[in-house]
C-alpha atoms as a PDB file:
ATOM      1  CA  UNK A   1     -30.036 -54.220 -36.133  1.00  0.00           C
ATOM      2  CA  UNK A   2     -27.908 -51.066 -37.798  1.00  0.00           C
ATOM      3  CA  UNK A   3     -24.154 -51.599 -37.531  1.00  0.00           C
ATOM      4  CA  UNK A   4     -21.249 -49.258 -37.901  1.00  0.00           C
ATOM      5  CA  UNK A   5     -20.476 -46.777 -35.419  1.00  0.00           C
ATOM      6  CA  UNK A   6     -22.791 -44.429 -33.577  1.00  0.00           C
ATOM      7  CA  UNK A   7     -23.892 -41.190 -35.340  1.00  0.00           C
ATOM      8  CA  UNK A   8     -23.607 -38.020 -33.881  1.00  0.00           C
ATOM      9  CA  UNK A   9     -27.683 -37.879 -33.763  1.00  0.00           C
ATOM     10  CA  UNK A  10     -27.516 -40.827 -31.698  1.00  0.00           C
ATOM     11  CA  UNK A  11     -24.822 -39.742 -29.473  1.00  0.00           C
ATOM     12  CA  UNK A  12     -27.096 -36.946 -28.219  1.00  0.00           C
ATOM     13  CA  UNK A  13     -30.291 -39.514 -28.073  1.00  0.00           C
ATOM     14  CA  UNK A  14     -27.931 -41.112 -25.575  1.00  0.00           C
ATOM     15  CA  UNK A  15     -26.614 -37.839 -23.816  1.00  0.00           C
ATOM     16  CA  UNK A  16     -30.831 -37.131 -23.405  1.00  0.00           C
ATOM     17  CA  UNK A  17     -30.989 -40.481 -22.201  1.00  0.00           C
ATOM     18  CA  UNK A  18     -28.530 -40.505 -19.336  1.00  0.00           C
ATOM     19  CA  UNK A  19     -29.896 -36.719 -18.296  1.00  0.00           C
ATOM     20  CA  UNK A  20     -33.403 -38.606 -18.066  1.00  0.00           C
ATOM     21  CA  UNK A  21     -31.966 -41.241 -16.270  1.00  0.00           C
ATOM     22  CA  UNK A  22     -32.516 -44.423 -18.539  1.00  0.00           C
ATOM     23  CA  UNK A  23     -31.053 -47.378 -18.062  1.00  0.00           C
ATOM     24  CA  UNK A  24     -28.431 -48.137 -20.924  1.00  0.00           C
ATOM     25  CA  UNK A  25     -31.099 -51.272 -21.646  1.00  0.00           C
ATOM     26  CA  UNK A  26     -33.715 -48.572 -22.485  1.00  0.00           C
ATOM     27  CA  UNK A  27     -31.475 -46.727 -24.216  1.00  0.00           C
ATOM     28  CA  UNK A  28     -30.074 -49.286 -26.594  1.00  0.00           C
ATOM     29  CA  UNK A  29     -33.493 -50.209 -27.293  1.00  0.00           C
ATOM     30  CA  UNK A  30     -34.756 -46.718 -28.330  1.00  0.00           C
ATOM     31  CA  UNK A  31     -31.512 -46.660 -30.666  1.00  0.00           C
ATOM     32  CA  UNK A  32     -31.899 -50.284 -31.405  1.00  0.00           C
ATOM     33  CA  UNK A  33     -28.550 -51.047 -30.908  1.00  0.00           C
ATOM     34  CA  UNK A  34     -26.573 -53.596 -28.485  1.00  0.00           C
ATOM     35  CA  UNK A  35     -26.439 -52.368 -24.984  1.00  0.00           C
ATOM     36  CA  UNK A  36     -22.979 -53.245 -25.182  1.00  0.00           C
ATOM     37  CA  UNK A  37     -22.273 -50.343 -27.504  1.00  0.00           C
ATOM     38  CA  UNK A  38     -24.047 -48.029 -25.513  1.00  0.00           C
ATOM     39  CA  UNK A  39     -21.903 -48.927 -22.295  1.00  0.00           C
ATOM     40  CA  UNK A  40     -19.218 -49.070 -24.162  1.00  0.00           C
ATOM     41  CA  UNK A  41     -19.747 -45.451 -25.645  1.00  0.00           C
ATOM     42  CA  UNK A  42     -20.838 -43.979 -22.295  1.00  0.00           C
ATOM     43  CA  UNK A  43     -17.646 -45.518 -20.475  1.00  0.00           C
ATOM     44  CA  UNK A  44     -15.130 -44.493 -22.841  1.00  0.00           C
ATOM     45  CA  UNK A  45     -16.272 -41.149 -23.069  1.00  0.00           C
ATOM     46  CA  UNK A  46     -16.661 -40.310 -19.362  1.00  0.00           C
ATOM     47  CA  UNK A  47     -18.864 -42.055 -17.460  1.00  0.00           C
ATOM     48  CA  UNK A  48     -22.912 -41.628 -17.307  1.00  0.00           C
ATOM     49  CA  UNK A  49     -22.147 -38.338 -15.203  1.00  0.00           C
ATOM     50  CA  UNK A  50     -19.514 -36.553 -17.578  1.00  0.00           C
ATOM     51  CA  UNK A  51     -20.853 -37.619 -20.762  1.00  0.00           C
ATOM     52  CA  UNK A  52     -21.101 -35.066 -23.591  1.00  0.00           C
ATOM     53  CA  UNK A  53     -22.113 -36.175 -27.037  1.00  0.00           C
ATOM     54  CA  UNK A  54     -20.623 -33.791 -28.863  1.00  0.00           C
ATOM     55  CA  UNK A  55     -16.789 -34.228 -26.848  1.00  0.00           C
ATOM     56  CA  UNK A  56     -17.907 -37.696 -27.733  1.00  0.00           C
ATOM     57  CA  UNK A  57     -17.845 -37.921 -31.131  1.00  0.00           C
ATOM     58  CA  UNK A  58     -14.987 -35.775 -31.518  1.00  0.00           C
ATOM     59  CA  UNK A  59     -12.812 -38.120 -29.885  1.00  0.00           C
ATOM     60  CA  UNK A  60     -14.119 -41.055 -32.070  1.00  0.00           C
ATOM     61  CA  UNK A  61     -13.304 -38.930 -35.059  1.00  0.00           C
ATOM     62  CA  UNK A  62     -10.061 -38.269 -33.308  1.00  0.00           C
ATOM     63  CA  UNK A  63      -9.289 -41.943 -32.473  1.00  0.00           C
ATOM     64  CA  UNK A  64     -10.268 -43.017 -36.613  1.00  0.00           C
ATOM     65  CA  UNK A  65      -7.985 -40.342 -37.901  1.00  0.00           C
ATOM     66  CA  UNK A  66      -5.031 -42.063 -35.542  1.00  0.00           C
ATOM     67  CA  UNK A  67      -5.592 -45.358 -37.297  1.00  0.00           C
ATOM     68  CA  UNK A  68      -5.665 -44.258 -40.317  1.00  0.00           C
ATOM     69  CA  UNK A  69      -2.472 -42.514 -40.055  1.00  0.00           C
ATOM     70  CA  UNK A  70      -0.608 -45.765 -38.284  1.00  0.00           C
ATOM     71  CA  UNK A  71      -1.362 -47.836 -41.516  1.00  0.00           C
ATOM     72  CA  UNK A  72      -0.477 -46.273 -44.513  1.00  0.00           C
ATOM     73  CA  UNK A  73      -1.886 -46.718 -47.235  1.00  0.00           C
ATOM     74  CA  UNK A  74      -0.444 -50.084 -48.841  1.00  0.00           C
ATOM     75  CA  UNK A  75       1.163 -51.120 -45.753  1.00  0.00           C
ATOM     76  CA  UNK A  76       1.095 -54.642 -45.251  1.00  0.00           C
ATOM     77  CA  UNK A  77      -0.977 -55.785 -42.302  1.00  0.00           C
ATOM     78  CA  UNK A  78      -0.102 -59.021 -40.247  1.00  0.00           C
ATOM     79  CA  UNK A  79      -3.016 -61.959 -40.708  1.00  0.00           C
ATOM     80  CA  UNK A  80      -4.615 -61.996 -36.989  1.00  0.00           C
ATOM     81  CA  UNK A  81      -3.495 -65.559 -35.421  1.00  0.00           C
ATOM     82  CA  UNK A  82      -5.863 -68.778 -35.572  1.00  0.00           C
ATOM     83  CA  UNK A  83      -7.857 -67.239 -38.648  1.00  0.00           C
ATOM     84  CA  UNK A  84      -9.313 -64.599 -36.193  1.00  0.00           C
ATOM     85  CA  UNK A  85     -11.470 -61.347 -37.328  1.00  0.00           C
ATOM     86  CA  UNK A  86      -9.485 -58.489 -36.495  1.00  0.00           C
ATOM     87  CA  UNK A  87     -12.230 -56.006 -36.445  1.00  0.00           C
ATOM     88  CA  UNK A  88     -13.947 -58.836 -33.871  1.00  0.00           C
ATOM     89  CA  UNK A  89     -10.996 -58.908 -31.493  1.00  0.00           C
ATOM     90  CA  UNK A  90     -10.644 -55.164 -31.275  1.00  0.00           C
ATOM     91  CA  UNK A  91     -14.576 -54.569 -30.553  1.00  0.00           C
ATOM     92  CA  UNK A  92     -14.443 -57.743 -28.056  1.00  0.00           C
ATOM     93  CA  UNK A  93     -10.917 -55.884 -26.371  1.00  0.00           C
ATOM     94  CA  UNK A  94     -12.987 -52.878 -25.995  1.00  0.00           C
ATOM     95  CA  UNK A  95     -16.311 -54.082 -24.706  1.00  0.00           C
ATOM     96  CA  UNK A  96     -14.182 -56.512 -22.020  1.00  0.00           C
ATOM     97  CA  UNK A  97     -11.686 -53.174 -21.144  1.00  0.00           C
ATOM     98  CA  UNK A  98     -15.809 -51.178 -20.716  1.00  0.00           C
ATOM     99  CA  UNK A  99     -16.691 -53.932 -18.553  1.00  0.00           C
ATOM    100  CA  UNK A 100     -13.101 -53.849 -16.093  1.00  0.00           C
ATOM    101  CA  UNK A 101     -13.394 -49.714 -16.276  1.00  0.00           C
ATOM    102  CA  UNK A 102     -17.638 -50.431 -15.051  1.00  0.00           C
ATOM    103  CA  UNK A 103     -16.421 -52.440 -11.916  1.00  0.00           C
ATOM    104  CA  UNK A 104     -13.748 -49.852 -10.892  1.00  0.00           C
ATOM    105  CA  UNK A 105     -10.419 -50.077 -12.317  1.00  0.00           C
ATOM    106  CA  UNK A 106      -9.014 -47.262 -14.153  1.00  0.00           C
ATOM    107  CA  UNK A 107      -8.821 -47.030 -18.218  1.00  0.00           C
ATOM    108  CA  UNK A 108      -5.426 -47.636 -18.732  1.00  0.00           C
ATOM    109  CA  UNK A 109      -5.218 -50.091 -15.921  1.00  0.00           C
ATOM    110  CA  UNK A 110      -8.098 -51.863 -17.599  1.00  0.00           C
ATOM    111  CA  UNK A 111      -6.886 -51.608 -21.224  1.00  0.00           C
ATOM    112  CA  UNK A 112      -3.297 -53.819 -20.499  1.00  0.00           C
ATOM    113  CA  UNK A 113      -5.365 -56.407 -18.285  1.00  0.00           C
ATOM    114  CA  UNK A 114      -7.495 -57.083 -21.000  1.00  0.00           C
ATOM    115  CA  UNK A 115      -4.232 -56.749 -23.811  1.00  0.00           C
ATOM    116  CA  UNK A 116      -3.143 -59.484 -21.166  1.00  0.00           C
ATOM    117  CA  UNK A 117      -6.358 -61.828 -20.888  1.00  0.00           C
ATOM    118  CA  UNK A 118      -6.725 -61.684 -24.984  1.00  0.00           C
ATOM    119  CA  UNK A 119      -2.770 -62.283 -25.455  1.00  0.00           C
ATOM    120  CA  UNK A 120      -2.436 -66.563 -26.405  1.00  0.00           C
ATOM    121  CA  UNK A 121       0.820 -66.638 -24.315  1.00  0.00           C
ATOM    122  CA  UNK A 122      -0.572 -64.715 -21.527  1.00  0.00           C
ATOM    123  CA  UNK A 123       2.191 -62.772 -20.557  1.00  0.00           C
ATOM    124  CA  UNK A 124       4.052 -59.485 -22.665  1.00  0.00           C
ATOM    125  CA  UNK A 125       6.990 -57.268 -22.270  1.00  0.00           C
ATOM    126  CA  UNK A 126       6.801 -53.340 -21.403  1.00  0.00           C
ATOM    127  CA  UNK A 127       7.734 -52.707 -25.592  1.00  0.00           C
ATOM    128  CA  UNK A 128       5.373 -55.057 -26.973  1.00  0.00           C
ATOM    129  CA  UNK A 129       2.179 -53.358 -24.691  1.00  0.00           C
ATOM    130  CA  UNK A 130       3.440 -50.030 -25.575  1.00  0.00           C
ATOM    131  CA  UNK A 131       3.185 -51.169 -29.305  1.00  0.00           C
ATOM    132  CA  UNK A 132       0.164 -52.814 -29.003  1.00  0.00           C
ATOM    133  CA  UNK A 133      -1.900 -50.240 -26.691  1.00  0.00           C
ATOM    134  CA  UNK A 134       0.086 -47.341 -28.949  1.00  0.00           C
ATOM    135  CA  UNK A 135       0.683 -45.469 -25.609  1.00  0.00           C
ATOM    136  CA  UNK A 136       4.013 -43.952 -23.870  1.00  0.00           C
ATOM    137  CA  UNK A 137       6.157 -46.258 -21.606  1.00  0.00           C
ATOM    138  CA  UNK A 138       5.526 -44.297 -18.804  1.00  0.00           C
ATOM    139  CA  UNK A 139       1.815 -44.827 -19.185  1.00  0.00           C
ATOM    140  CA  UNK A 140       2.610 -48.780 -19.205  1.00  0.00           C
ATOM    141  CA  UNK A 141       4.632 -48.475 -16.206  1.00  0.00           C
ATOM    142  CA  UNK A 142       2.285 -47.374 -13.957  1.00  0.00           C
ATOM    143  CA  UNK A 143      -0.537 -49.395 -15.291  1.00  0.00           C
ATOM    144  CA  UNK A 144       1.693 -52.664 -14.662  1.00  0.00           C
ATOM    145  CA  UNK A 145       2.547 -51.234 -11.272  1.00  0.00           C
ATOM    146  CA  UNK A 146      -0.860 -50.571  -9.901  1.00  0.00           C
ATOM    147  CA  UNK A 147      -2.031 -54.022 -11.347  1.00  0.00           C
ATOM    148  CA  UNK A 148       0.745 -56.323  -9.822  1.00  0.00           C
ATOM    149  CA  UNK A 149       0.130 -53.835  -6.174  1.00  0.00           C
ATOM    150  CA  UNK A 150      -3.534 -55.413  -6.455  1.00  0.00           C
ATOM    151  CA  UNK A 151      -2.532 -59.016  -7.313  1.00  0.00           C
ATOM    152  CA  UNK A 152      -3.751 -59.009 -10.876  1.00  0.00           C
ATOM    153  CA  UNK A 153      -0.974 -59.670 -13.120  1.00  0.00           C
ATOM    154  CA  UNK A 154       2.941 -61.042 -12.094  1.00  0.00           C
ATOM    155  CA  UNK A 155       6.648 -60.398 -13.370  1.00  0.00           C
ATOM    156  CA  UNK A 156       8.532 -63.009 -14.395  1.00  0.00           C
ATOM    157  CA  UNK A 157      11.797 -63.216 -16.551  1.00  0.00           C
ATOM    158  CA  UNK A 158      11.650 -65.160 -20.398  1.00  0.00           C
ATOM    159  CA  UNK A 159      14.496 -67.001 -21.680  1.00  0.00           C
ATOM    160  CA  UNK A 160      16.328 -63.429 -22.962  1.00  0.00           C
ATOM    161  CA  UNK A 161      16.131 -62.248 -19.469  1.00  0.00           C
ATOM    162  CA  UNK A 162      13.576 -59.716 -20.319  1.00  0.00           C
ATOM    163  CA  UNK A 163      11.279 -59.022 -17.543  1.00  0.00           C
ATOM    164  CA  UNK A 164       7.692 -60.121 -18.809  1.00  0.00           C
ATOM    165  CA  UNK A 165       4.367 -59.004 -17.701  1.00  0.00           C
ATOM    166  CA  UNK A 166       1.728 -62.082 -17.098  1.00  0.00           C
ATOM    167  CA  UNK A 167      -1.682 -62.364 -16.213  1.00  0.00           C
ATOM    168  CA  UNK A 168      -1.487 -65.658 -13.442  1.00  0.00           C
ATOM    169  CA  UNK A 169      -3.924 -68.677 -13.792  1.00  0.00           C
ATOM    170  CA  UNK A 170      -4.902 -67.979 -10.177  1.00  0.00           C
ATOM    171  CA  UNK A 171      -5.598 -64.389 -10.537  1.00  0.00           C
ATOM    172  CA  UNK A 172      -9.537 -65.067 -10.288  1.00  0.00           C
ATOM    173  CA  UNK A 173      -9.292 -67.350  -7.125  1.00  0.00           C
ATOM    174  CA  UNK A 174      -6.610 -64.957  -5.199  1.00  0.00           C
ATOM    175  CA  UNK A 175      -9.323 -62.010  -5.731  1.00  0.00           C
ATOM    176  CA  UNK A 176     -12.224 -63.659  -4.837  1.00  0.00           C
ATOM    177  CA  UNK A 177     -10.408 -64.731  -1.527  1.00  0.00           C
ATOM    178  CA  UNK A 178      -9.291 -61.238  -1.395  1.00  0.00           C
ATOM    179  CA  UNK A 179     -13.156 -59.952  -1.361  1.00  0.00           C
ATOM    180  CA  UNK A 180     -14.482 -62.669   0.959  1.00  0.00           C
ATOM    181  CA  UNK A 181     -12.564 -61.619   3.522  1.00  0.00           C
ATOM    182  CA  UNK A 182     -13.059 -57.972   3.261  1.00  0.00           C
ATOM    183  CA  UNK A 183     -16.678 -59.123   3.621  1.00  0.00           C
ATOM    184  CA  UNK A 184     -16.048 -60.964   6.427  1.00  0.00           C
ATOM    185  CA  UNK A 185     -14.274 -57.821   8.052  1.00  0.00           C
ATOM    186  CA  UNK A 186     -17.999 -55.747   7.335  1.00  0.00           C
ATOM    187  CA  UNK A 187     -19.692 -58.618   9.400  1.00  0.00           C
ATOM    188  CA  UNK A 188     -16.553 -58.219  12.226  1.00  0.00           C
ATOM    189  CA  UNK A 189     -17.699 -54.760  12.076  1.00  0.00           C
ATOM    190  CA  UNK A 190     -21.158 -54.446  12.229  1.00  0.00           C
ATOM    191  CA  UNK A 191     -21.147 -57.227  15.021  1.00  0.00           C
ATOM    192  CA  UNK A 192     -19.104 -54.368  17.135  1.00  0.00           C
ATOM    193  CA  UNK A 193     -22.189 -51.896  16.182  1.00  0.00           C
ATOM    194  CA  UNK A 194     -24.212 -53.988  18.340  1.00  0.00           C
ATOM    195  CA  UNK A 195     -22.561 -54.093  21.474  1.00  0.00           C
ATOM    196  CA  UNK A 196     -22.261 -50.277  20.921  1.00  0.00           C
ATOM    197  CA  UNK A 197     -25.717 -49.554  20.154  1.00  0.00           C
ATOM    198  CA  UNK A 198     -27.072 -51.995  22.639  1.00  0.00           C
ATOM    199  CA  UNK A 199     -28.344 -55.867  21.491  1.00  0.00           C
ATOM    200  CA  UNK A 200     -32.014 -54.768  21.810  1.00  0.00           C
ATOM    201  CA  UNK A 201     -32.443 -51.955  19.593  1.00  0.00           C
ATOM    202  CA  UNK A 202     -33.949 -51.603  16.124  1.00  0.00           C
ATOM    203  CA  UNK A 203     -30.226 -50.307  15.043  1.00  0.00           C
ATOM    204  CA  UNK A 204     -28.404 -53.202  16.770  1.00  0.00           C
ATOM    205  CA  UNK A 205     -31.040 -55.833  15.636  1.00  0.00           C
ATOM    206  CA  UNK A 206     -30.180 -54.241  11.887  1.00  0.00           C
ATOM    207  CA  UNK A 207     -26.361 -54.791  11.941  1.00  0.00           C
ATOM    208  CA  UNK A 208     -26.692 -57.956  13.539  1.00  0.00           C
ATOM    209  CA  UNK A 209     -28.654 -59.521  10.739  1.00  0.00           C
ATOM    210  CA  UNK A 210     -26.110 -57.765   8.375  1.00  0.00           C
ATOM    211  CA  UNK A 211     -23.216 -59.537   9.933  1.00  0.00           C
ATOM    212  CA  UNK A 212     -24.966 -63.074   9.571  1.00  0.00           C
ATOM    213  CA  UNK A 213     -25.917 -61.990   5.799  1.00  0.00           C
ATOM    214  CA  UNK A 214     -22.390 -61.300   5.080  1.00  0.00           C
ATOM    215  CA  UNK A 215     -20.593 -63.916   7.269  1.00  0.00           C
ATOM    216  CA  UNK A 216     -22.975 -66.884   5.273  1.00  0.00           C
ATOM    217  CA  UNK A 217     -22.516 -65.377   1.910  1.00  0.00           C
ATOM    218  CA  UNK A 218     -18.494 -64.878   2.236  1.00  0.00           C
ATOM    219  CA  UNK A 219     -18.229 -68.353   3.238  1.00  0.00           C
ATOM    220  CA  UNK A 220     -20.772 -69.528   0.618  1.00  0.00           C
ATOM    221  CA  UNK A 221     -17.825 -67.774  -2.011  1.00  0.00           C
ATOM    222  CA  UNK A 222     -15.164 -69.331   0.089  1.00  0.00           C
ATOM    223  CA  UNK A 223     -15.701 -72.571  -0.323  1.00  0.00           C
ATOM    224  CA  UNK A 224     -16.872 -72.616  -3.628  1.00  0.00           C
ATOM    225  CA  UNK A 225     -13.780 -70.925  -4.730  1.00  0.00           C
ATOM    226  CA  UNK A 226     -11.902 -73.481  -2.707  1.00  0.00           C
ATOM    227  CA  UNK A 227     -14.247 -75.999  -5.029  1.00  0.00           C
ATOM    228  CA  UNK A 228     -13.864 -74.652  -8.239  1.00  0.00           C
ATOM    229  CA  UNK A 229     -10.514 -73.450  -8.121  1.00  0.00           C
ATOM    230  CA  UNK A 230      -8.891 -76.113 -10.294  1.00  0.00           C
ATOM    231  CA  UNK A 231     -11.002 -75.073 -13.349  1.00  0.00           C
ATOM    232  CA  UNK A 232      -8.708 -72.305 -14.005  1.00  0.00           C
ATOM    233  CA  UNK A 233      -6.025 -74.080 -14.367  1.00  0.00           C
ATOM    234  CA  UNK A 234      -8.156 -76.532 -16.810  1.00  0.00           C
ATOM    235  CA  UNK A 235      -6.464 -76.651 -20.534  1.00  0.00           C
ATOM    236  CA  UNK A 236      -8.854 -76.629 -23.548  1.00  0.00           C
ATOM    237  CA  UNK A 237     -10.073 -79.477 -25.167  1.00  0.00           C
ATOM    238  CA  UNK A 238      -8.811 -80.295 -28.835  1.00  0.00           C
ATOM    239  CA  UNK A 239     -11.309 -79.697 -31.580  1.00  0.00           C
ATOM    240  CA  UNK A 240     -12.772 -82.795 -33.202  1.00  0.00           C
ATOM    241  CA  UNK A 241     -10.626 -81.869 -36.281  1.00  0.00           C
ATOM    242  CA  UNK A 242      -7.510 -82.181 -34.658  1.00  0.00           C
ATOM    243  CA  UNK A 243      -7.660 -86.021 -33.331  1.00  0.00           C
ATOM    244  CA  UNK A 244      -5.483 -87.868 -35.806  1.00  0.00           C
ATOM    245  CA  UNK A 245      -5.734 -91.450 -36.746  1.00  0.00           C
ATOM    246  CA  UNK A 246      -4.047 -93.722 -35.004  1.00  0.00           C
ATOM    247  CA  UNK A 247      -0.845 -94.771 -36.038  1.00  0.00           C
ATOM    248  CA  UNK A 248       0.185 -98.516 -36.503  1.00  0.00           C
ATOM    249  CA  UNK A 249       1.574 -98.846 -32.914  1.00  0.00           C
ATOM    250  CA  UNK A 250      -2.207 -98.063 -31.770  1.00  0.00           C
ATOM    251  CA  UNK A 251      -3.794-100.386 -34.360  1.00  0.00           C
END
């Protein structure tokens, strides 16, 4: 499978593709790359409606020449924690913020949950997202602000008193509640369609088995939520390496 980034040939293979209508699957496999990269390139770049290879590979040329310049040459660069591949991390950061942006939450919205989800303590102040995103203040501020209006992240206050950002163990639990019962509200709904529509027509018969498709799936998601809740809150395992012998007071 080639590696390195996408060529400017291949950006307008995809561009045909997406005008054709293919799948990113089919696309990836024409290109014989990872479908991941095409998503990735498509969502960063517009969407499969706005896409434009050329604007496209501008802004990749754009985004290079930006990281160049932030490390000079010679500068010293910090060893990534836990012996991690940098170059990994950053390609895993943008496929995950591709994947939040794909089920509806805006790019910068999407880029400091994921900063958030990837961060080993979980939780970061206003400076250190600005320095790690390399974006104004003002952008972080209204990122954090939509995402603690929908639940997804929480302030809190560290030892210095400085007011912290943090992505909460429960987040995944509080939204899946959250979109059970705004299924169960599309079931309330379409139950009032068929007193409206009268309980023996085609239409009525339609929204009625709706409402019992919703009603048994929301509650399905309900309870295993309720079920599986405390796995989130489950801490990992240590590695096989890190068991020490026991000392005398075991033996």
């Amino acid at each position: 499978m080639p590696g390195g980034r996408l060529t400017q040939q291949e950006r307008q293979q995809i561009s045909l593709g997406l005008a054709d209508g293919l799948a990113y699957a089919e696309i990836a496999r024409r290109l014989d790359r990872p479908t991941s990269t095409i998503t990735r390139e498509v969502m960063r770049n517009g969407g499969p409606t706005a896409y434009r290879a050329d604007l496209a590979h501008h802004a990749t040329e754009r985004r290079t020449h930006r990281r160049r310049q932030a490390t000079p040459r010679g500068a010293a660069t910090p060893a990534p924690a836990h012996g991690r591949d940098a170059e990994a991390v950053r390609a895993y950061e943008e496929m995950f913020t591709t994947l939040l942006m794909g089920q509806g939450l805006p790019k910068m919205m999407s880029r400091v949950l994921t900063c958030l989800y990837t961060t080993d303590a979980g939780s970061l102040t206003a400076s250190e997202l600005v320095e790690r995103l390399d974006v104004s203040p003002a952008s972080v501020s209204k990122a954090v602000a939509f995402l603690e209006s929908q639940g997804l992240i929480r302030r809190e206050r560290d030892e210095r008193r400085r007011e912290r950002y943090a992505v909460d163990d429960d987040v995944f639990y509080q939204s899946t509640i959250a979109s059970a019962r705004s299924s169960l509200q599309l079931a309330e709904a379409a139950r009032q369609g068929v007193g409206v529509l009268g309980s023996d027509t085609p239409a009525a018969a339609r929204l009625e088995n709706i409402a019992r498709f919703v009603d048994f799936v929301a509650e399905g998601i309900t309870r295993a939520a309720e079920q599986a809740r405390e796995v989130l809150h489950t801490k990992p395992r240590a590695s096989s390496g890190d068991d020490a012998e026991p000392g005398p007071e075991h033996a």
